[in-house]
PDB file of N, CA and C in Angstrom:
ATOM      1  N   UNK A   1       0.861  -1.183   0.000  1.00  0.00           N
ATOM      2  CA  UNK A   1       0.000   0.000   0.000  1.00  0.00           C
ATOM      3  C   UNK A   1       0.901   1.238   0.000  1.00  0.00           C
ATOM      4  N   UNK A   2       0.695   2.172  -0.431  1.00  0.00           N
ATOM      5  CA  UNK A   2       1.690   3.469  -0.804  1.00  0.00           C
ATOM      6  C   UNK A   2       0.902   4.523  -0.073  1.00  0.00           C
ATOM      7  N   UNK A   3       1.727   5.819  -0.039  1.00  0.00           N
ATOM      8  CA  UNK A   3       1.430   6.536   1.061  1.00  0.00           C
ATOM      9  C   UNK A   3      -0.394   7.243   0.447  1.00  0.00           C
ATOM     10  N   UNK A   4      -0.812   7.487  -0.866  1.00  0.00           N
ATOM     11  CA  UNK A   4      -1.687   8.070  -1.094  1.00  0.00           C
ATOM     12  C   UNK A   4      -3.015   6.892  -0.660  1.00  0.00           C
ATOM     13  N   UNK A   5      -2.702   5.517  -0.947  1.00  0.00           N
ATOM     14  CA  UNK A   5      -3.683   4.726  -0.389  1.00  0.00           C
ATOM     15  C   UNK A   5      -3.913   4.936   1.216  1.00  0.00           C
ATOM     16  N   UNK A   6      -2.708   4.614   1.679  1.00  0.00           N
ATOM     17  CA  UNK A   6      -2.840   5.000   3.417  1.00  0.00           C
ATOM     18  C   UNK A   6      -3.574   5.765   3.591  1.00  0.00           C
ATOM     19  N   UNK A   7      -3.463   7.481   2.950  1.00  0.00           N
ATOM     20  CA  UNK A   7      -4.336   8.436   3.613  1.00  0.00           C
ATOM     21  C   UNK A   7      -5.495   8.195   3.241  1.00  0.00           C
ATOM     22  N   UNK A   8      -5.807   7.588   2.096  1.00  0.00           N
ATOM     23  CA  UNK A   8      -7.155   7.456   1.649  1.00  0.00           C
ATOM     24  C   UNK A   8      -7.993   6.710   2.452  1.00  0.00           C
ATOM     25  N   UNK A   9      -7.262   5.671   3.122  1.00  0.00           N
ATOM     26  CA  UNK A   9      -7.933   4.890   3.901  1.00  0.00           C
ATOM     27  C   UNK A   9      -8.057   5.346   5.264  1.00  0.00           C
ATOM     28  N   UNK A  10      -7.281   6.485   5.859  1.00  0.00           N
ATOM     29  CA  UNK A  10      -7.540   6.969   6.772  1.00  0.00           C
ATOM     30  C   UNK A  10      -8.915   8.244   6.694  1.00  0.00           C
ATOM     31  N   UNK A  11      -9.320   8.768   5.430  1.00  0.00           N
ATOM     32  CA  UNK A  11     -10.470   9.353   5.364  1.00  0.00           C
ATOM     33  C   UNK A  11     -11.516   8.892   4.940  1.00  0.00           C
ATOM     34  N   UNK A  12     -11.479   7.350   4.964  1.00  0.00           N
ATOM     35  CA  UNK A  12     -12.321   6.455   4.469  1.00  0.00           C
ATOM     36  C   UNK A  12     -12.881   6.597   2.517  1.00  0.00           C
ATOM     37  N   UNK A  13     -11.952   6.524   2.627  1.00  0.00           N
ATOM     38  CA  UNK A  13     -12.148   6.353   0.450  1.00  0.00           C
ATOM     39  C   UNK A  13     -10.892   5.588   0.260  1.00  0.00           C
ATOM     40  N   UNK A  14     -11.650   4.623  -0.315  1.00  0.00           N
ATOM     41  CA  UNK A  14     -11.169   3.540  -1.106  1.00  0.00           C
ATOM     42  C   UNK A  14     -10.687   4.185  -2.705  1.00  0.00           C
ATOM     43  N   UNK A  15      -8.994   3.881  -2.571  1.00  0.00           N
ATOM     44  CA  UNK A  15      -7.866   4.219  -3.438  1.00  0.00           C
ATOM     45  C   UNK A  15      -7.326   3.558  -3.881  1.00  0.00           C
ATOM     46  N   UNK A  16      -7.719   2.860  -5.436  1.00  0.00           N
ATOM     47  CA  UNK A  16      -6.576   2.405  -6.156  1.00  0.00           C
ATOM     48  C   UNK A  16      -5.746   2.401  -7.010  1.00  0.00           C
ATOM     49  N   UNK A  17      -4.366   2.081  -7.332  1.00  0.00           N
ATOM     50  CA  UNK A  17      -3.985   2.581  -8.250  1.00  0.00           C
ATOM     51  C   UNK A  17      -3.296   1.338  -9.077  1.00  0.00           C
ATOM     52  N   UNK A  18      -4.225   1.056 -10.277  1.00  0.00           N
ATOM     53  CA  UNK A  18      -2.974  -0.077 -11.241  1.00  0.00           C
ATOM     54  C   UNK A  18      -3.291  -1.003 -10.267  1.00  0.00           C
ATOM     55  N   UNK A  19      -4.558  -1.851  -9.455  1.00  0.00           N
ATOM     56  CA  UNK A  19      -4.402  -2.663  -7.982  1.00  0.00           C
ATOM     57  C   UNK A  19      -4.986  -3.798  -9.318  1.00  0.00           C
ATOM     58  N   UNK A  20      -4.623  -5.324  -8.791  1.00  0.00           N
ATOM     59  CA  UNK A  20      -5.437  -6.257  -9.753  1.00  0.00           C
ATOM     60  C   UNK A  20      -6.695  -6.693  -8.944  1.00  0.00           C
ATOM     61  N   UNK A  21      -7.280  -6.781  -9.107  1.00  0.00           N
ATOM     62  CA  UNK A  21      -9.039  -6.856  -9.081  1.00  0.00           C
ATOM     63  C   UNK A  21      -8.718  -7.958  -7.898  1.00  0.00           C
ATOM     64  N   UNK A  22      -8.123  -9.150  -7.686  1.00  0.00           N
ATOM     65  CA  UNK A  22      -7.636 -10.132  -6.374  1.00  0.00           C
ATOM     66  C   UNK A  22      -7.375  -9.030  -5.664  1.00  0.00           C
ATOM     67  N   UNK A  23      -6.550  -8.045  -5.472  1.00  0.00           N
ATOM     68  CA  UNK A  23      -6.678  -7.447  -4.541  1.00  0.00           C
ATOM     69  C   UNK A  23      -7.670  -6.447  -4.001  1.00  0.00           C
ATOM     70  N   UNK A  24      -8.296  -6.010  -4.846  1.00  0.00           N
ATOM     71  CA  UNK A  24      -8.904  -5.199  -4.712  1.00  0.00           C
ATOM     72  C   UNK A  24     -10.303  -6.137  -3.889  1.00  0.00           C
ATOM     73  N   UNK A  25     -10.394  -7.008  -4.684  1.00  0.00           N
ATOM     74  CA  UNK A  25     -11.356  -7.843  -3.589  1.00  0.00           C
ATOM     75  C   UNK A  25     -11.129  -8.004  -2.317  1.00  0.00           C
ATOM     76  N   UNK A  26     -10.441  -8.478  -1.751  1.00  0.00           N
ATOM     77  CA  UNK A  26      -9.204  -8.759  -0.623  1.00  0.00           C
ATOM     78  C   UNK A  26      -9.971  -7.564  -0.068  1.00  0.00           C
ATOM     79  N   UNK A  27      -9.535  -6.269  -0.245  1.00  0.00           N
ATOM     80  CA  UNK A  27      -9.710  -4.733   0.579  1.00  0.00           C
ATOM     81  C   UNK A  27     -11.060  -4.696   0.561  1.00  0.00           C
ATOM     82  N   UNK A  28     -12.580  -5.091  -0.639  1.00  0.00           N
ATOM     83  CA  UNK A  28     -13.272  -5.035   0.011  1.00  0.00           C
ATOM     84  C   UNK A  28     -14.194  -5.916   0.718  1.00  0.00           C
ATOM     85  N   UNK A  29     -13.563  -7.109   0.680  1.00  0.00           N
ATOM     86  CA  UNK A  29     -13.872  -8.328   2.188  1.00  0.00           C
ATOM     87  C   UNK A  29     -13.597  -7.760   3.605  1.00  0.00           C
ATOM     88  N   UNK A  30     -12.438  -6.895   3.606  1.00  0.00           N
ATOM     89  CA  UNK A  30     -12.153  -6.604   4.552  1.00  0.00           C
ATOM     90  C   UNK A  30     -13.145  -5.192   5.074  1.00  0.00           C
ATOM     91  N   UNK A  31     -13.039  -4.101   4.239  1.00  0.00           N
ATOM     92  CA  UNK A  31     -13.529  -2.808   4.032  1.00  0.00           C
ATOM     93  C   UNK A  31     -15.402  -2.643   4.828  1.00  0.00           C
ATOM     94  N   UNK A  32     -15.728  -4.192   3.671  1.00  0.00           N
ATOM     95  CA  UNK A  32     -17.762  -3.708   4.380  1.00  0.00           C
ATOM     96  C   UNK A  32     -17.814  -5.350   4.774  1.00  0.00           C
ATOM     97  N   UNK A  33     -16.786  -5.998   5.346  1.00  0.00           N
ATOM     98  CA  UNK A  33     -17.101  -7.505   5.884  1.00  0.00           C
ATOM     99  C   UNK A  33     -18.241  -8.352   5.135  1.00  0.00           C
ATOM    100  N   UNK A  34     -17.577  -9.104   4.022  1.00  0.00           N
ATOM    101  CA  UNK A  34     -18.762  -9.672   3.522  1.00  0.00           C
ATOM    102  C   UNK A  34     -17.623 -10.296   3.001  1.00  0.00           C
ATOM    103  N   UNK A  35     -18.351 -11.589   1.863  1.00  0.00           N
ATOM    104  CA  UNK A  35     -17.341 -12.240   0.992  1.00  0.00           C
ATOM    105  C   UNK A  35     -17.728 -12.352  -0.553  1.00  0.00           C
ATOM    106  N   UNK A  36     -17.041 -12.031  -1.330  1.00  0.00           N
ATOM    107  CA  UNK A  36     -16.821 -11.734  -2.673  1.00  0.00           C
ATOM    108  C   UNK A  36     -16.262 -12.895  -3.359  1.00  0.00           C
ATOM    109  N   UNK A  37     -16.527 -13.684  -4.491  1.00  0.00           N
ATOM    110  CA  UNK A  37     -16.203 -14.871  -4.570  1.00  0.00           C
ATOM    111  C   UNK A  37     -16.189 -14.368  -6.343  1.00  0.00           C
ATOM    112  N   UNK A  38     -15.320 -14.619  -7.230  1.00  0.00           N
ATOM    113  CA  UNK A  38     -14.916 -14.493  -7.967  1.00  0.00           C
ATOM    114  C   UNK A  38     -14.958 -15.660  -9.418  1.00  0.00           C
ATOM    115  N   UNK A  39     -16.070 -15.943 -10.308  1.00  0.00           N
ATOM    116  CA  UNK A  39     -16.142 -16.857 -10.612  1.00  0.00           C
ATOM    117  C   UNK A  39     -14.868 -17.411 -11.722  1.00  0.00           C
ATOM    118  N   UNK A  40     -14.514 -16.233 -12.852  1.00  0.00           N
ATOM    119  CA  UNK A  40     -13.293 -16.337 -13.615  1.00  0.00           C
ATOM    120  C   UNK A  40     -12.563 -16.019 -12.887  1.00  0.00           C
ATOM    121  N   UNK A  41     -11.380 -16.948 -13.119  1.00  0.00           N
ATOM    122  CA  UNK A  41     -10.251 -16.586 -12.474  1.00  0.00           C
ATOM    123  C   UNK A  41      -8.846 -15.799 -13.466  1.00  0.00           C
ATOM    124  N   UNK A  42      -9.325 -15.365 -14.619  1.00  0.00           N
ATOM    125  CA  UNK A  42      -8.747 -14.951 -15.680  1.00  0.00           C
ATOM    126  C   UNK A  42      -9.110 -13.379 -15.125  1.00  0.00           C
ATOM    127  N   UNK A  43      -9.988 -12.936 -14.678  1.00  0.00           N
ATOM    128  CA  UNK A  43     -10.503 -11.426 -13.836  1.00  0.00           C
ATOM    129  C   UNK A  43      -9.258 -11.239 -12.734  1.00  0.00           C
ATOM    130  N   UNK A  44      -8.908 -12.144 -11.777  1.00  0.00           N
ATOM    131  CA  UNK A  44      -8.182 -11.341 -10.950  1.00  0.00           C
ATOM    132  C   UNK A  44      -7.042 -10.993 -11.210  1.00  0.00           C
ATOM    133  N   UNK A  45      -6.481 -10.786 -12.173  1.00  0.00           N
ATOM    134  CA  UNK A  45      -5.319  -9.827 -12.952  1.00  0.00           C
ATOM    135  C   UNK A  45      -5.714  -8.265 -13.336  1.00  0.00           C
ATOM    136  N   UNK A  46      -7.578  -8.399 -13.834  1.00  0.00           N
ATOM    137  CA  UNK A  46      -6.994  -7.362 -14.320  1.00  0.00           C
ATOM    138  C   UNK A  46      -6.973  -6.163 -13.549  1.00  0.00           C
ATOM    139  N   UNK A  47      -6.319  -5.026 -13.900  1.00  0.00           N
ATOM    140  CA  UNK A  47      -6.162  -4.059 -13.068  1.00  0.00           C
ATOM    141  C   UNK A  47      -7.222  -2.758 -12.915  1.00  0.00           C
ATOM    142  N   UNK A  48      -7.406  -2.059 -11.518  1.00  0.00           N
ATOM    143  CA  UNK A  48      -8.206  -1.777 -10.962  1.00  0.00           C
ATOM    144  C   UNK A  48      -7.562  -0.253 -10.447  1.00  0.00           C
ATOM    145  N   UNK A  49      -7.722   1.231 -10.944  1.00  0.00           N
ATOM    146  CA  UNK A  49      -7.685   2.127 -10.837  1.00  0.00           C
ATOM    147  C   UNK A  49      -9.332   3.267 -10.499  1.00  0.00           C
ATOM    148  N   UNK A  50      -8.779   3.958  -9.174  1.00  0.00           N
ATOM    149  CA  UNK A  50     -10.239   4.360  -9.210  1.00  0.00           C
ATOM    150  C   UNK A  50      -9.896   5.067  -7.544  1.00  0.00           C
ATOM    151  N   UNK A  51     -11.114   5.443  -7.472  1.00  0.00           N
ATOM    152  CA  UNK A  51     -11.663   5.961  -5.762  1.00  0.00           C
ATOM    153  C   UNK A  51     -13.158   6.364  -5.338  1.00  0.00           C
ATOM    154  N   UNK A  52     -12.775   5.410  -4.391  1.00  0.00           N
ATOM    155  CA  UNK A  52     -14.336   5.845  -4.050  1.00  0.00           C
ATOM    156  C   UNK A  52     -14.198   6.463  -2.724  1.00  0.00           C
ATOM    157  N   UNK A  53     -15.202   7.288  -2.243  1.00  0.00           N
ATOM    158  CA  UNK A  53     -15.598   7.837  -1.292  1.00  0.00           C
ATOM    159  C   UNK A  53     -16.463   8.009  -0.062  1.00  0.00           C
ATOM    160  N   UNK A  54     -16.697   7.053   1.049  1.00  0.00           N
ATOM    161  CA  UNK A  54     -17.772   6.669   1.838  1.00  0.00           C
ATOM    162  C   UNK A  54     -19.129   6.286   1.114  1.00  0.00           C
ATOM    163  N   UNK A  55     -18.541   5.406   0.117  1.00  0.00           N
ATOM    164  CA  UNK A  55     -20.069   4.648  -0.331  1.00  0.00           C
ATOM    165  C   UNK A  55     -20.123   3.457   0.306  1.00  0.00           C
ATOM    166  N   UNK A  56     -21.374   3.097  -0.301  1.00  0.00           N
ATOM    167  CA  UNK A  56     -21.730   1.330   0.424  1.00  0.00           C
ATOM    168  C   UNK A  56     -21.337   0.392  -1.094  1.00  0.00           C
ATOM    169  N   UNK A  57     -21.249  -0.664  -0.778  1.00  0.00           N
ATOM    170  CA  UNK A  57     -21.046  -1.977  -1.252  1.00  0.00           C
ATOM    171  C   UNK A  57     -21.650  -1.652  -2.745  1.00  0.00           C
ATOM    172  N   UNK A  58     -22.900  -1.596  -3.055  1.00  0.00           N
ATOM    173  CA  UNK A  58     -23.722  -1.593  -4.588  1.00  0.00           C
ATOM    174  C   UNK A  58     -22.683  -0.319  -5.227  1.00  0.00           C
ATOM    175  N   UNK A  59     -22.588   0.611  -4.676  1.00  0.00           N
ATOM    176  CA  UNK A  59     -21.484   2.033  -5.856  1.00  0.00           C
ATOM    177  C   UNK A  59     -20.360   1.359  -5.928  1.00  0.00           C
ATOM    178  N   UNK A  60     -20.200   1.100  -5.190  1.00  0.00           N
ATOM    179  CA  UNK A  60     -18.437   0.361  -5.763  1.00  0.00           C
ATOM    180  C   UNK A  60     -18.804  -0.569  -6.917  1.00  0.00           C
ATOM    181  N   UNK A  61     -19.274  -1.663  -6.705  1.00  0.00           N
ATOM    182  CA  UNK A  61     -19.142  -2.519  -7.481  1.00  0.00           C
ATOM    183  C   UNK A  61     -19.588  -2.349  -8.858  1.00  0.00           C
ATOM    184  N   UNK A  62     -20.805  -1.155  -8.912  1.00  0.00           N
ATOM    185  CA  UNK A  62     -21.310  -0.522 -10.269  1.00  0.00           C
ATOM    186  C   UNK A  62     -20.591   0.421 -10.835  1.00  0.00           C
ATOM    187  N   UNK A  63     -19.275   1.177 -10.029  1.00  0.00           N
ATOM    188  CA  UNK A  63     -18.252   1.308 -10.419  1.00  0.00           C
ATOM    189  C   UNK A  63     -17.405   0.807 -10.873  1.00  0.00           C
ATOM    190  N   UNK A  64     -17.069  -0.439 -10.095  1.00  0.00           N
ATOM    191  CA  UNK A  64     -16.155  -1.341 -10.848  1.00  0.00           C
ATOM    192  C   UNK A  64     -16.733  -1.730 -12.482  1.00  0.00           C
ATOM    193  N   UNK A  65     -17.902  -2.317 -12.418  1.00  0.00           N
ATOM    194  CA  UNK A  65     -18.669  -2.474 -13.996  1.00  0.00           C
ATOM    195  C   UNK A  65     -17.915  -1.395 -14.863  1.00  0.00           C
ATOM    196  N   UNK A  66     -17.241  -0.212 -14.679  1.00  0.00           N
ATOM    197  CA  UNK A  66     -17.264   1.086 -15.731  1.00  0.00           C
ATOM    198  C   UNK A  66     -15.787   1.071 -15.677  1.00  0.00           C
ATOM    199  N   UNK A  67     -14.884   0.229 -14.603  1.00  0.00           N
ATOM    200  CA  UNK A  67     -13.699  -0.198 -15.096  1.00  0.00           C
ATOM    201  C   UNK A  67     -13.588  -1.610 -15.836  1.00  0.00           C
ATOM    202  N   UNK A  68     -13.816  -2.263 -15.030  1.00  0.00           N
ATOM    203  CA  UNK A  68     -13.715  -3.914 -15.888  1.00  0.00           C
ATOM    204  C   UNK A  68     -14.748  -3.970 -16.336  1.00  0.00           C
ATOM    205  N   UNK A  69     -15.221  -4.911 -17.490  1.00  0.00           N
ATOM    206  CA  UNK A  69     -16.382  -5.557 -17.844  1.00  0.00           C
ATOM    207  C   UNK A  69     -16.705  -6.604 -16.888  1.00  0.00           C
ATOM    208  N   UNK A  70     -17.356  -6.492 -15.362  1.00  0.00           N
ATOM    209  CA  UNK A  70     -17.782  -7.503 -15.247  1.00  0.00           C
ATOM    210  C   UNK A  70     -19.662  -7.629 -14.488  1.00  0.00           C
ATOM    211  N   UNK A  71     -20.230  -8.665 -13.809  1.00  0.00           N
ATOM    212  CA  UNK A  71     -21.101  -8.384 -14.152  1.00  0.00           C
ATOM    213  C   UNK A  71     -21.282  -9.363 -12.522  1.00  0.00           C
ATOM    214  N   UNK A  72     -22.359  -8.267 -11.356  1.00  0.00           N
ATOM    215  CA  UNK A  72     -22.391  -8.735 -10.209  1.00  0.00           C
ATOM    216  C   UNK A  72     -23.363  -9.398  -9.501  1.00  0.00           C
ATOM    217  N   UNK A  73     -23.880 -10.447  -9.249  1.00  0.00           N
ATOM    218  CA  UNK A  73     -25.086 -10.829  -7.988  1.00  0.00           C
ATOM    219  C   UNK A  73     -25.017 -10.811  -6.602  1.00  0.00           C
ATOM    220  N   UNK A  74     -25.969 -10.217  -6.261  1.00  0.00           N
ATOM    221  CA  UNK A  74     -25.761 -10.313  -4.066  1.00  0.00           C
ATOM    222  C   UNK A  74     -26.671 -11.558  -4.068  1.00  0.00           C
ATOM    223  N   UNK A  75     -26.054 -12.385  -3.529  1.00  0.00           N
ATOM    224  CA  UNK A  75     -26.788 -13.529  -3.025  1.00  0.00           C
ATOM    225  C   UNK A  75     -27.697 -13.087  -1.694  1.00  0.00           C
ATOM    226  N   UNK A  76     -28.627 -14.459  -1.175  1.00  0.00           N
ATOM    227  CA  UNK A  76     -29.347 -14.048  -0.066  1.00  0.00           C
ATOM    228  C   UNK A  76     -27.938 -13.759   0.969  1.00  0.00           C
ATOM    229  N   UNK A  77     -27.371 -14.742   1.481  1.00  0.00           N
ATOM    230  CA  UNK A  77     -26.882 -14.522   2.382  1.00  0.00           C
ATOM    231  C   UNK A  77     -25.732 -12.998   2.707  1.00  0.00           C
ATOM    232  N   UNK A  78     -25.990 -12.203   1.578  1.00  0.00           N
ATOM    233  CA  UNK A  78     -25.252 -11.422   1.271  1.00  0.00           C
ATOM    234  C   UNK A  78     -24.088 -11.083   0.735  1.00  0.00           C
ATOM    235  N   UNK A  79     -23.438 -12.237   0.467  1.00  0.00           N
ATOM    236  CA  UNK A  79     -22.279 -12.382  -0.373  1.00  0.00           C
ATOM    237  C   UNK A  79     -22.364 -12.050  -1.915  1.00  0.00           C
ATOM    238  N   UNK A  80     -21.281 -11.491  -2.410  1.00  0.00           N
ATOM    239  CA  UNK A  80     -21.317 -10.919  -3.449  1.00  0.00           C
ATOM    240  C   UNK A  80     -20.824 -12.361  -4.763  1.00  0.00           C
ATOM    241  N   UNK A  81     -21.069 -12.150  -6.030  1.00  0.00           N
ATOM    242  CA  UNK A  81     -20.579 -13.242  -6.635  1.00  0.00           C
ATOM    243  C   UNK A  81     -20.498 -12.194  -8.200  1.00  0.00           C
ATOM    244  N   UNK A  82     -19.257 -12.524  -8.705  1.00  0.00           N
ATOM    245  CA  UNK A  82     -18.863 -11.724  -9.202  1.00  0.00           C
ATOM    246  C   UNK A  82     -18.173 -12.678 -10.475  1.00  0.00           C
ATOM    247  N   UNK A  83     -18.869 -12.457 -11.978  1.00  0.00           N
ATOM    248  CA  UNK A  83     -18.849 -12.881 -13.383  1.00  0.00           C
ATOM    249  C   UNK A  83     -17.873 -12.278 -14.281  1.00  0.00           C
ATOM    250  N   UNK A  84     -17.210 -12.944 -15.100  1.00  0.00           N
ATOM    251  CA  UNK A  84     -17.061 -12.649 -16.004  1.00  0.00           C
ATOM    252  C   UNK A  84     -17.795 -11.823 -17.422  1.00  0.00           C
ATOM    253  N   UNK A  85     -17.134 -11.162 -17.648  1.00  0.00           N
ATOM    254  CA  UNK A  85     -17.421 -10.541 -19.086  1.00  0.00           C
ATOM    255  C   UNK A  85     -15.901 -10.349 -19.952  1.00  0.00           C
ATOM    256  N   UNK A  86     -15.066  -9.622 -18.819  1.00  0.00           N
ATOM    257  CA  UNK A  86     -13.327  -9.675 -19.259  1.00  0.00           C
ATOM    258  C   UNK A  86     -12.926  -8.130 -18.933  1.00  0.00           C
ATOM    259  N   UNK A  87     -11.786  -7.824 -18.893  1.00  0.00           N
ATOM    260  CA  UNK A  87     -11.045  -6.682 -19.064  1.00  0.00           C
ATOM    261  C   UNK A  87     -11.417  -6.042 -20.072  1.00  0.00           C
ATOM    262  N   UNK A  88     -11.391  -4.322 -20.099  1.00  0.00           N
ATOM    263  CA  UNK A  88     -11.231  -3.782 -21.232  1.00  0.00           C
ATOM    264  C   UNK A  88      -9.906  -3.287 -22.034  1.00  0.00           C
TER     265      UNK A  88
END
């Protein structure tokens, strides 16, 4: 993590830069406690530039859609499950 992520995470906005989508998952399992399960595994490479700002769970991830092509379901139990479409 580099110093502009640190602060970001100290004002609560989620900062990435060039991050691959595995990680970026990772931060938000941790971020709104839930689990994110990744069905291609050809997705967690690609890379993930962006910031968000004290949103909840649904803006991020409909954000993410406008970086990667991919495509999301919330299950009941609340877990996220997360499709392929591919990198752009």
């Amino acid at each position: 993590m580099d110093i502009d992520q640190e602060i970001a995470w100290l004002n609560n906005v989620l900062f990435f830069k060039d991050a691959p989508l595995q990680e970026v998952v990772k931060i938000l399992e941790r971020y709104y406690a839930l689990k994110i399960e990744i069905e291609d595994q050809e997705l967690l490479g690609c890379k993930i530039s962006g910031k968000f700002k004290e949103t909840d769970i649904k803006n991020v991830l409909e954000g993410l859609q406008f970086i990667v092509d991919i495509h999301y379901v919330v299950d009941q139990d609340g877990s996220i499950n997360i499709s392929e479409e591919g990198c752009f």
